[in-house]
N, C-alpha and C. Protein backbone atom coordinates (compact mmCIF):
# COMPACT_ATOMS: atom_id res chain seq x y z
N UNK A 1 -50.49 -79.64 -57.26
CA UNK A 1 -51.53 -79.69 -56.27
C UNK A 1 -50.95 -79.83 -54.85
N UNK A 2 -49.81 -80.83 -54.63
CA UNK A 2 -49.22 -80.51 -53.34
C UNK A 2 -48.75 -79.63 -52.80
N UNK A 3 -47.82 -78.92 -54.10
CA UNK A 3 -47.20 -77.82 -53.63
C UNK A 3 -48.48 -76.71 -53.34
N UNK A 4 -49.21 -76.63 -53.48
CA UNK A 4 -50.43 -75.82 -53.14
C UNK A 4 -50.71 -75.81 -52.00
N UNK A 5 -51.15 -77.36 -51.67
CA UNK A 5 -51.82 -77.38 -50.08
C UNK A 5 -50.87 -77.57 -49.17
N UNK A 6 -49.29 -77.79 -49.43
CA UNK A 6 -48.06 -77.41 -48.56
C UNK A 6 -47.61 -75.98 -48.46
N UNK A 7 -48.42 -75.04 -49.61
CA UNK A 7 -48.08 -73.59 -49.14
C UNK A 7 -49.39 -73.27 -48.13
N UNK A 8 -50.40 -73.36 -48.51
CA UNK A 8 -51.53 -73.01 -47.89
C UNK A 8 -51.68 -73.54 -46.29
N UNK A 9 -50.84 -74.78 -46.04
CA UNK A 9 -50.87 -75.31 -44.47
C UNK A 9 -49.47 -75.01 -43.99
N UNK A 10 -48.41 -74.29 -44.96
CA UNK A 10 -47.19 -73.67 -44.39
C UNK A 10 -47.95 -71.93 -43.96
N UNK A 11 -48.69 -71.19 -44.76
CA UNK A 11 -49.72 -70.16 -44.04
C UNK A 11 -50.39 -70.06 -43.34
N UNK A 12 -51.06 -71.25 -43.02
CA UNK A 12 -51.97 -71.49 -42.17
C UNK A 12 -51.09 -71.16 -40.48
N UNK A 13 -50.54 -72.24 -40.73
CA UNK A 13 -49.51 -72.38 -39.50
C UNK A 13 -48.71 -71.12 -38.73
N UNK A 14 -48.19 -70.29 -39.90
CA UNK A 14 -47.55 -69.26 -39.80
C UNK A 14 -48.23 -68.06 -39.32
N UNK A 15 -49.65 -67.90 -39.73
CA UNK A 15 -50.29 -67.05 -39.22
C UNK A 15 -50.76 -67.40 -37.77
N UNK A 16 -51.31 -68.76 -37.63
CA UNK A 16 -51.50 -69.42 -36.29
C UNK A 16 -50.75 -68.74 -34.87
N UNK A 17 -48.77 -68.91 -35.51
CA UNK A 17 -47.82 -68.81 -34.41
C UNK A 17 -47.84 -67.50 -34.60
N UNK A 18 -48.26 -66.12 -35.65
CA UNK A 18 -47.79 -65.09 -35.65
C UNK A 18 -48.98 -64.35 -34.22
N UNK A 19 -50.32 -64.73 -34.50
CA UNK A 19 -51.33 -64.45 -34.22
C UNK A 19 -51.85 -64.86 -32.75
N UNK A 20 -50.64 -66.13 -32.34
CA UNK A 20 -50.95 -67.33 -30.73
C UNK A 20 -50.37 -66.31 -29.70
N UNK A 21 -51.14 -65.95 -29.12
CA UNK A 21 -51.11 -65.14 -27.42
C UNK A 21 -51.10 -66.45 -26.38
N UNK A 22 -50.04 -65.86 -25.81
CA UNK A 22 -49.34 -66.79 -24.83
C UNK A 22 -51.13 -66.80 -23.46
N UNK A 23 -51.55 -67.85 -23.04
CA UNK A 23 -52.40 -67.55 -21.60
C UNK A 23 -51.98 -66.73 -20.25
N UNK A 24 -52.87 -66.13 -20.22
CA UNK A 24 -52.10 -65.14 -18.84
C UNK A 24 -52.23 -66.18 -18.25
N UNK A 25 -51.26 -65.86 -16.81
CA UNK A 25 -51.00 -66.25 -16.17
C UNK A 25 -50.74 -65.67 -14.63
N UNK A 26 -51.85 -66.21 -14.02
CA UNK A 26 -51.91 -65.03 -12.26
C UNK A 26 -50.73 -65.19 -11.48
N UNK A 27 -49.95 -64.07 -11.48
CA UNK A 27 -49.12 -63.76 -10.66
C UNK A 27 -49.22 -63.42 -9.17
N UNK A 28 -49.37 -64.08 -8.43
CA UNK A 28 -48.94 -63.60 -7.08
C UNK A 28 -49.01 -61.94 -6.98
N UNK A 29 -49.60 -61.20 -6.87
CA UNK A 29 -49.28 -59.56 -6.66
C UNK A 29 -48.91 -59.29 -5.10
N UNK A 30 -47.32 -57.98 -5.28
CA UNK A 30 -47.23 -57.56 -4.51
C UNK A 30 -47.78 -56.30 -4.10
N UNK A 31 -48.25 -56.57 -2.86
CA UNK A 31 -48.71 -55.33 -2.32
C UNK A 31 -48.19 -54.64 -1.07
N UNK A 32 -47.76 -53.42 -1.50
CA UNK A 32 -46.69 -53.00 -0.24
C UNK A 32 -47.40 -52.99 1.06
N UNK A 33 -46.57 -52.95 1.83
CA UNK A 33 -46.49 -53.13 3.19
C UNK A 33 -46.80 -52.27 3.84
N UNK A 34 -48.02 -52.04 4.57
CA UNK A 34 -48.57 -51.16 5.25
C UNK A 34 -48.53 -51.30 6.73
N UNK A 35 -47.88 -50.95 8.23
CA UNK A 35 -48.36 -51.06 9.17
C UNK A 35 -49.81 -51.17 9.88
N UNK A 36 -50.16 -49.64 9.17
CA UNK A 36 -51.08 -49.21 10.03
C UNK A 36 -52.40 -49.98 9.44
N UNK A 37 -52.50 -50.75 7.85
CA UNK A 37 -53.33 -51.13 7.70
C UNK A 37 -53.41 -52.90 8.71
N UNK A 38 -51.75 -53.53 8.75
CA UNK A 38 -51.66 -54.38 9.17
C UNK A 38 -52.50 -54.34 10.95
N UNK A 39 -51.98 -53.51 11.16
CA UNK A 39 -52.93 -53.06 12.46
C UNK A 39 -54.27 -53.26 12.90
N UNK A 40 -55.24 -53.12 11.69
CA UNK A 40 -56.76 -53.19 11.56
C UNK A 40 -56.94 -54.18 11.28
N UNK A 41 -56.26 -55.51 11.22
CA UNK A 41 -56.77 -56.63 10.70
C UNK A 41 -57.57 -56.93 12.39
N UNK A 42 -58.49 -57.73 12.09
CA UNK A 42 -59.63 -58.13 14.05
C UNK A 42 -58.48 -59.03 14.23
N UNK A 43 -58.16 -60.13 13.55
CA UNK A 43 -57.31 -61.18 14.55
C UNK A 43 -56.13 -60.43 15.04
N UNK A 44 -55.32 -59.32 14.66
CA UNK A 44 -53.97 -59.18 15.45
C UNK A 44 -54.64 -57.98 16.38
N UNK A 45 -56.02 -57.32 16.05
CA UNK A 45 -56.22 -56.21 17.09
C UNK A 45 -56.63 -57.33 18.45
N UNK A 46 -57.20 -57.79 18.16
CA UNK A 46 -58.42 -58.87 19.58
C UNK A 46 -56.74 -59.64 20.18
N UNK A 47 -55.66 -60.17 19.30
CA UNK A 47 -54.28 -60.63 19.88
C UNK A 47 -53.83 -59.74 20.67
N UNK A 48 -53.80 -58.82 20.36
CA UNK A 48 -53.21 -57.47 21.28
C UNK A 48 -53.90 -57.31 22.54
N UNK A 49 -55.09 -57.34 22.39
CA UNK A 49 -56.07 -56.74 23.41
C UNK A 49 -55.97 -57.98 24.67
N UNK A 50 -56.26 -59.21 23.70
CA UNK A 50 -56.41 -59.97 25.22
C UNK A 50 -55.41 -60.51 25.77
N UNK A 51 -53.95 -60.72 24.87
CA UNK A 51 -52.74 -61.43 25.43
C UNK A 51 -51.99 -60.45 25.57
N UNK A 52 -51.54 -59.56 24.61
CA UNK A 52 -50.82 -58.44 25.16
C UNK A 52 -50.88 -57.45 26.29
N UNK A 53 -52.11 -56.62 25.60
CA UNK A 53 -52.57 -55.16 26.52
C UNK A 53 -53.26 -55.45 27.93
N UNK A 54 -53.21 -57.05 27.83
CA UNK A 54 -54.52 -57.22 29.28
C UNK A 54 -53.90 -56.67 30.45
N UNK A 55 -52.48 -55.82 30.56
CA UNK A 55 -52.53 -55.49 31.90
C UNK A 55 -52.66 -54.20 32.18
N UNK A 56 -53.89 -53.94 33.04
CA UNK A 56 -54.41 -52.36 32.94
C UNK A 56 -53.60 -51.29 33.38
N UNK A 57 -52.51 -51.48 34.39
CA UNK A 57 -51.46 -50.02 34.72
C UNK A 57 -50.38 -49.78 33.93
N UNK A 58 -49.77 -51.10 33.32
CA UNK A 58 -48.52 -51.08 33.09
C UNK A 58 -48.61 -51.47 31.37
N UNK A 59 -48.99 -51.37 30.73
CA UNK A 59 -49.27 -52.44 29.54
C UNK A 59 -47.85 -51.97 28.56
N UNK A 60 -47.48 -53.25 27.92
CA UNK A 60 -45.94 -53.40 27.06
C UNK A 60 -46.41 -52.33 26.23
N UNK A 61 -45.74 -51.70 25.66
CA UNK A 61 -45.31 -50.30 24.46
C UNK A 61 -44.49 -51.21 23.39
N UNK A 62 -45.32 -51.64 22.13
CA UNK A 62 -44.56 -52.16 20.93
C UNK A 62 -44.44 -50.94 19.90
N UNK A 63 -43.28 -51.25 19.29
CA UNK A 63 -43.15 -50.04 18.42
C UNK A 63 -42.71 -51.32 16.82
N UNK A 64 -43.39 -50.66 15.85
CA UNK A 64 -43.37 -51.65 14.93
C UNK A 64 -43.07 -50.86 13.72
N UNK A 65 -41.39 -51.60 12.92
CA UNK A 65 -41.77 -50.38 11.68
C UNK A 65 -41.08 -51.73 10.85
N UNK A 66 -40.71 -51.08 9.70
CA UNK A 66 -39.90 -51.91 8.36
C UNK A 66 -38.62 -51.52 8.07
N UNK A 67 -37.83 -52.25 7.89
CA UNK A 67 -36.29 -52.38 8.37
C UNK A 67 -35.44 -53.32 7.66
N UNK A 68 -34.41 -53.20 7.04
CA UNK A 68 -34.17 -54.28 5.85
C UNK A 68 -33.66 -54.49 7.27
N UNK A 69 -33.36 -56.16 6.93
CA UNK A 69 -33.41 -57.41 7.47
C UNK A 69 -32.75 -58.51 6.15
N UNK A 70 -32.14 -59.67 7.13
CA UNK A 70 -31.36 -60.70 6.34
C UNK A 70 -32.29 -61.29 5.09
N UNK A 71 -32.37 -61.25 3.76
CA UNK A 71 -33.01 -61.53 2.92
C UNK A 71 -34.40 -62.42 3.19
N UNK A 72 -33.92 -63.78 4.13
CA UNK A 72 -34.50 -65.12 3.79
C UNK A 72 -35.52 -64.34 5.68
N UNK A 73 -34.84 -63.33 6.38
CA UNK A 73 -35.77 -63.47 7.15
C UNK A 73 -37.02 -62.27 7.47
N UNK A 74 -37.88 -62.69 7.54
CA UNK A 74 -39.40 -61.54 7.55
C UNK A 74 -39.55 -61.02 8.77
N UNK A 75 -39.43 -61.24 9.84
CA UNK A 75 -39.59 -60.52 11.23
C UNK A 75 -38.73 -60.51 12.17
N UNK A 76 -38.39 -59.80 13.07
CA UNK A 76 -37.37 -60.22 14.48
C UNK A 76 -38.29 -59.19 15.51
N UNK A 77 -38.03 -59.78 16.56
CA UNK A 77 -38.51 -58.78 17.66
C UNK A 77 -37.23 -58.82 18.66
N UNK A 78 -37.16 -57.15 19.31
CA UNK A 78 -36.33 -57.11 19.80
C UNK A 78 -36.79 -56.56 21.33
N UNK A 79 -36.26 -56.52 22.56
CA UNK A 79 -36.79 -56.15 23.71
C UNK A 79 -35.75 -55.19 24.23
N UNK A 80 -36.60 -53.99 24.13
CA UNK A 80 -35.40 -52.43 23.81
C UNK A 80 -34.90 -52.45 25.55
N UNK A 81 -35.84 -52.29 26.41
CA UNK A 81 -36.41 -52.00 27.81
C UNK A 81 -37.38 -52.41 28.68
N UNK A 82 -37.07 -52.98 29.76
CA UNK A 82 -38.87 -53.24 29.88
C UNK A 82 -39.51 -52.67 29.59
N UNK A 83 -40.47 -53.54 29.56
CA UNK A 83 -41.95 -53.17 28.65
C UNK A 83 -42.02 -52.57 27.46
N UNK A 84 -40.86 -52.47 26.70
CA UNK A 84 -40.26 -52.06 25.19
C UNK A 84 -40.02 -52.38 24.54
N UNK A 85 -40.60 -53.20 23.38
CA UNK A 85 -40.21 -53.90 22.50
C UNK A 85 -40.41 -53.25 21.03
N UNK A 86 -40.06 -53.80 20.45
CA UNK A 86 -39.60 -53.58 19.03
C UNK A 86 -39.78 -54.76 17.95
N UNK A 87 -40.61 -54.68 17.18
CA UNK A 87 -40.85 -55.64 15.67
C UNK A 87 -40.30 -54.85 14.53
N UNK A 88 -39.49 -55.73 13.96
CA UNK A 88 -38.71 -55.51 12.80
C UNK A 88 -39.49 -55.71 11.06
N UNK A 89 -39.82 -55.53 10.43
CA UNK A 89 -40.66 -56.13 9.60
C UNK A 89 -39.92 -55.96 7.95
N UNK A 90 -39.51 -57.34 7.60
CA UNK A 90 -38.74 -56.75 6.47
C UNK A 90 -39.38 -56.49 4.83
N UNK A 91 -39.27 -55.12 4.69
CA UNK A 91 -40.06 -54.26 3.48
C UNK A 91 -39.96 -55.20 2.11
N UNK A 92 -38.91 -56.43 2.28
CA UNK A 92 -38.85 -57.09 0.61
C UNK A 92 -39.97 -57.93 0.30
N UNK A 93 -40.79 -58.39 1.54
CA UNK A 93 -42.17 -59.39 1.42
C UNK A 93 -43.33 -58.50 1.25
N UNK A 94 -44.20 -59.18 0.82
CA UNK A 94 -45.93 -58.20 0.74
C UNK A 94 -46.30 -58.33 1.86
N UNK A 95 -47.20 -57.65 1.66
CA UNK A 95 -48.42 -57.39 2.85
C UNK A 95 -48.57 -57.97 3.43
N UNK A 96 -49.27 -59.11 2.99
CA UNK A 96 -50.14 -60.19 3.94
C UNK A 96 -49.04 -61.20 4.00
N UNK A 97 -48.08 -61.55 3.63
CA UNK A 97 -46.63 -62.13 4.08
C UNK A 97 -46.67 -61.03 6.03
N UNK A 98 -46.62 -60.01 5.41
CA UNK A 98 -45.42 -59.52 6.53
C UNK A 98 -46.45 -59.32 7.83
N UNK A 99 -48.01 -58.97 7.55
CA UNK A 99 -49.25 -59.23 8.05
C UNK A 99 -49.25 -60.57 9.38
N UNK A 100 -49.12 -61.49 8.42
CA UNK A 100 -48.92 -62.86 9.21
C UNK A 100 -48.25 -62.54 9.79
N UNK A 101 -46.30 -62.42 9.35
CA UNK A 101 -45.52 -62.03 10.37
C UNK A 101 -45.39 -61.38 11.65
N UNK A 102 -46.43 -60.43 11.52
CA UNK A 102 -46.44 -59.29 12.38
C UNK A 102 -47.42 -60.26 13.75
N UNK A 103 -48.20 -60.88 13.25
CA UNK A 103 -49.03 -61.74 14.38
C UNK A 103 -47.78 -62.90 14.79
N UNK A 104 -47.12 -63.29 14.48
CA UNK A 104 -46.16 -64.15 14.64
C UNK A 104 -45.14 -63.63 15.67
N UNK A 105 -44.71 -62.28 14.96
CA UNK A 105 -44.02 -61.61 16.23
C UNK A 105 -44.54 -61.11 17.59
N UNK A 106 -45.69 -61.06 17.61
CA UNK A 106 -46.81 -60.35 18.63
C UNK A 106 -46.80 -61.61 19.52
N UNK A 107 -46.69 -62.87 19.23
CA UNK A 107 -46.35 -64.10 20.02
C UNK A 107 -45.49 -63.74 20.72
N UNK A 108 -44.43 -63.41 20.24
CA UNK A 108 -43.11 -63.56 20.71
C UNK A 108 -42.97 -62.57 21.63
N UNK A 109 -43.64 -61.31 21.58
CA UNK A 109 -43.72 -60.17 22.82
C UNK A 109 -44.51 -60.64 23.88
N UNK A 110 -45.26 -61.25 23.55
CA UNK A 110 -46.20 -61.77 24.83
C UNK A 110 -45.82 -63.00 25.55
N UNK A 111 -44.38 -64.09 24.80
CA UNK A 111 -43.38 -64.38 25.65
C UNK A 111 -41.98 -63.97 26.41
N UNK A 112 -42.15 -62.75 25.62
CA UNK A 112 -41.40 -62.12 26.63
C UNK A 112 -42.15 -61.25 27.88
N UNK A 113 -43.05 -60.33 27.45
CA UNK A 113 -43.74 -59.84 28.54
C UNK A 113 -43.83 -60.93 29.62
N UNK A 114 -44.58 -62.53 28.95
CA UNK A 114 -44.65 -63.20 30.56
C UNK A 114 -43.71 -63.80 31.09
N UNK A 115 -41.84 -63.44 30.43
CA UNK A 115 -40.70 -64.17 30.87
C UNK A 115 -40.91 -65.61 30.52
N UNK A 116 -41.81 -66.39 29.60
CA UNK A 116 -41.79 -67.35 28.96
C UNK A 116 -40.12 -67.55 28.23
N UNK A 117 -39.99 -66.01 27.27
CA UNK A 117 -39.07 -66.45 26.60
C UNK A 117 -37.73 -65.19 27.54
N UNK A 118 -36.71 -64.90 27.89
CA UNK A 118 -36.05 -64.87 28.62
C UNK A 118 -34.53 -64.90 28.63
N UNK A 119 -34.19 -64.15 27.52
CA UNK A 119 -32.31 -64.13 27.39
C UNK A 119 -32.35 -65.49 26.42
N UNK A 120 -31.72 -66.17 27.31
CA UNK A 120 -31.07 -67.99 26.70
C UNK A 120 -31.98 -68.83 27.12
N UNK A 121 -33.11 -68.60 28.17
CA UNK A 121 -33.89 -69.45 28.54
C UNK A 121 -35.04 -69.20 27.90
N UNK A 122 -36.05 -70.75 28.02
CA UNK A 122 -37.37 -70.82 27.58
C UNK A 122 -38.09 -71.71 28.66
N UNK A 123 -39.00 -70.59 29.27
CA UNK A 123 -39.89 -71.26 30.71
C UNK A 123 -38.92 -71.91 31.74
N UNK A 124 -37.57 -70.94 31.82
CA UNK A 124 -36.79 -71.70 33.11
C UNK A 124 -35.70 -72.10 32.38
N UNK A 125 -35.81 -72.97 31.64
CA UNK A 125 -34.64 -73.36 30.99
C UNK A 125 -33.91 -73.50 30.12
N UNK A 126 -32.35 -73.54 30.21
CA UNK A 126 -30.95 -72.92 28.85
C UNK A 126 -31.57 -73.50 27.75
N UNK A 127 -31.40 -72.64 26.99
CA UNK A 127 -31.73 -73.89 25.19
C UNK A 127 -30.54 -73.83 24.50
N UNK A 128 -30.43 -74.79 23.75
CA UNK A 128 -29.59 -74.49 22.56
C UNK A 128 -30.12 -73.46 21.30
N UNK A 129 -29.70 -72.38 21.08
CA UNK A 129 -29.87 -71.99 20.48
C UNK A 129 -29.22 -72.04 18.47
N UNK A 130 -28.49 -73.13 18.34
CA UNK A 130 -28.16 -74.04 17.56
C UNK A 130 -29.31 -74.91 17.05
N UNK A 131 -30.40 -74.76 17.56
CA UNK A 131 -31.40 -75.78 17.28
C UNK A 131 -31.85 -75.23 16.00
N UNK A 132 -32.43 -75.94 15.10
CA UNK A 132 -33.35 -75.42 13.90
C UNK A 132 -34.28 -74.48 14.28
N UNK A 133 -34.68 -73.24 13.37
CA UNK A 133 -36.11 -73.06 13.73
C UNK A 133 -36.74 -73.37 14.03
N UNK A 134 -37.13 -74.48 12.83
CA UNK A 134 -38.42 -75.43 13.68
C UNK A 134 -38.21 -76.05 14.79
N UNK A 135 -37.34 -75.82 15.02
CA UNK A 135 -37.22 -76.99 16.82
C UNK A 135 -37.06 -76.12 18.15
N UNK A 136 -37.30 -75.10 17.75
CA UNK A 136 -36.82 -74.37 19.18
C UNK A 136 -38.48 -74.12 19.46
N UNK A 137 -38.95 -74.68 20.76
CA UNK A 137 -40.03 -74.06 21.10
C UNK A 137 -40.74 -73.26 21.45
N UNK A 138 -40.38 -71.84 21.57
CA UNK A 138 -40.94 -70.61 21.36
C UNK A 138 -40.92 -70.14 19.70
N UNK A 139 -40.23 -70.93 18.74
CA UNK A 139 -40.97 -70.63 17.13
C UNK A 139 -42.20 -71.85 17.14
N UNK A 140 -42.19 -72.76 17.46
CA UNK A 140 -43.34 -73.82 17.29
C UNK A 140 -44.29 -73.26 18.42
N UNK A 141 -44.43 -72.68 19.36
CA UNK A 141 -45.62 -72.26 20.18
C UNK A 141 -46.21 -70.53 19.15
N UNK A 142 -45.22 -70.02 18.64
CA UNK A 142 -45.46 -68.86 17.89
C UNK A 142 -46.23 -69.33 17.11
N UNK A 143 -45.49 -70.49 15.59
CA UNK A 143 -46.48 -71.24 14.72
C UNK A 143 -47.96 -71.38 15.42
N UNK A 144 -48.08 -72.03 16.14
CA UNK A 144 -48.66 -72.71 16.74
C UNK A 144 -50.42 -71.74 16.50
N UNK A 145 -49.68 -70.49 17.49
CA UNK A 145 -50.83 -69.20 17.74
C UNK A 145 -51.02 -68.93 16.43
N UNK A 146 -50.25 -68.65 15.63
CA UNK A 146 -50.79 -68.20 14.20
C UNK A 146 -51.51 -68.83 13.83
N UNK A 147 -50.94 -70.06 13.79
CA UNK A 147 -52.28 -70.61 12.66
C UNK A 147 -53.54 -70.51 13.13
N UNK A 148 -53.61 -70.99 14.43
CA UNK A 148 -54.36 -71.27 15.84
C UNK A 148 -55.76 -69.68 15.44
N UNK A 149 -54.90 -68.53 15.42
CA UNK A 149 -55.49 -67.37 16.06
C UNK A 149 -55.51 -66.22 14.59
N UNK A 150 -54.42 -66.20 14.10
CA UNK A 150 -54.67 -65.50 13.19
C UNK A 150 -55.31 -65.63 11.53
N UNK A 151 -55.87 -64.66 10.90
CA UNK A 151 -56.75 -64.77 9.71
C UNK A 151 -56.51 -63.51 9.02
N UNK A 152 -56.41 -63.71 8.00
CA UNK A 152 -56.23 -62.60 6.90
C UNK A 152 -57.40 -61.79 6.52
């Protein structure tokens, strides 16, 4: 009789683990990286319009594409010429990663357009550029606007 109900709960079991589906589990999805959709988001168009483009003869020319870049970093902006800048956007993050980014960098053109940010200087004066990210204050005034201004 034992050996009975020790085969029948050794089957039981066995069919249990043959038959047990693991729970999905939501993955994060990537979704490639679109400029031009990043473009249409209202918070980085209305960013453009009123901090960037507000000057009616002369207005900055950003040119924005995707560009491998150092693994760990998602954006750089570069200042080609006056009034020429350049956002870097790196293709290994998703969308709305590089989305954000892209409003993050749009900070950073509109401290340079107003000579806020400036070679080695920030508003006048040398920085260390040795400082942490987080400590240099043109990335904490960038943070700052994002969170501040931008929305997915």
């Amino acid at each position: 009789m034992k050996a009975r109900l020790l085969i029948l709960l050794t089957l039981i079991l066995l069919y249990l683990e043959i038959n047990h589906e693991e729970p999905q589990r939501s993955q994060p999805r990537y979704i490639k990286p679109n400029i031009n959709r990043m473009l249409e988001n209202p918070s980085i168009k209305e960013y453009m319009a009123d901090s960037i483009q507000q000057y009616p003869f002369n207005p900055p020319q950003i040119l924005i594409q995707l560009e491998p870049l150092y693994p760990g970093l998602l954006g750089i902006t570069y200042k080609l010429k006056p009034n020429l800048y350049l956002i870097g956007l790196n293709p290994l993050y998703s969308h709305l990663t590089l989305e954000r980014t892209l409003f993050h960098e749009l900070v950073h053109v509109k401290q340079l357009v107003n000579r806020d940010l400036d070679g080695q200087l920030w508003k006048g004066q040398l920085q260390d550029w040795t400082l942490p990210w987080s400590s240099r204050p043109w990335e904490q005034q960038a943070e700052a606007e994002t969170r501040l201004f931008y929305k997915p």
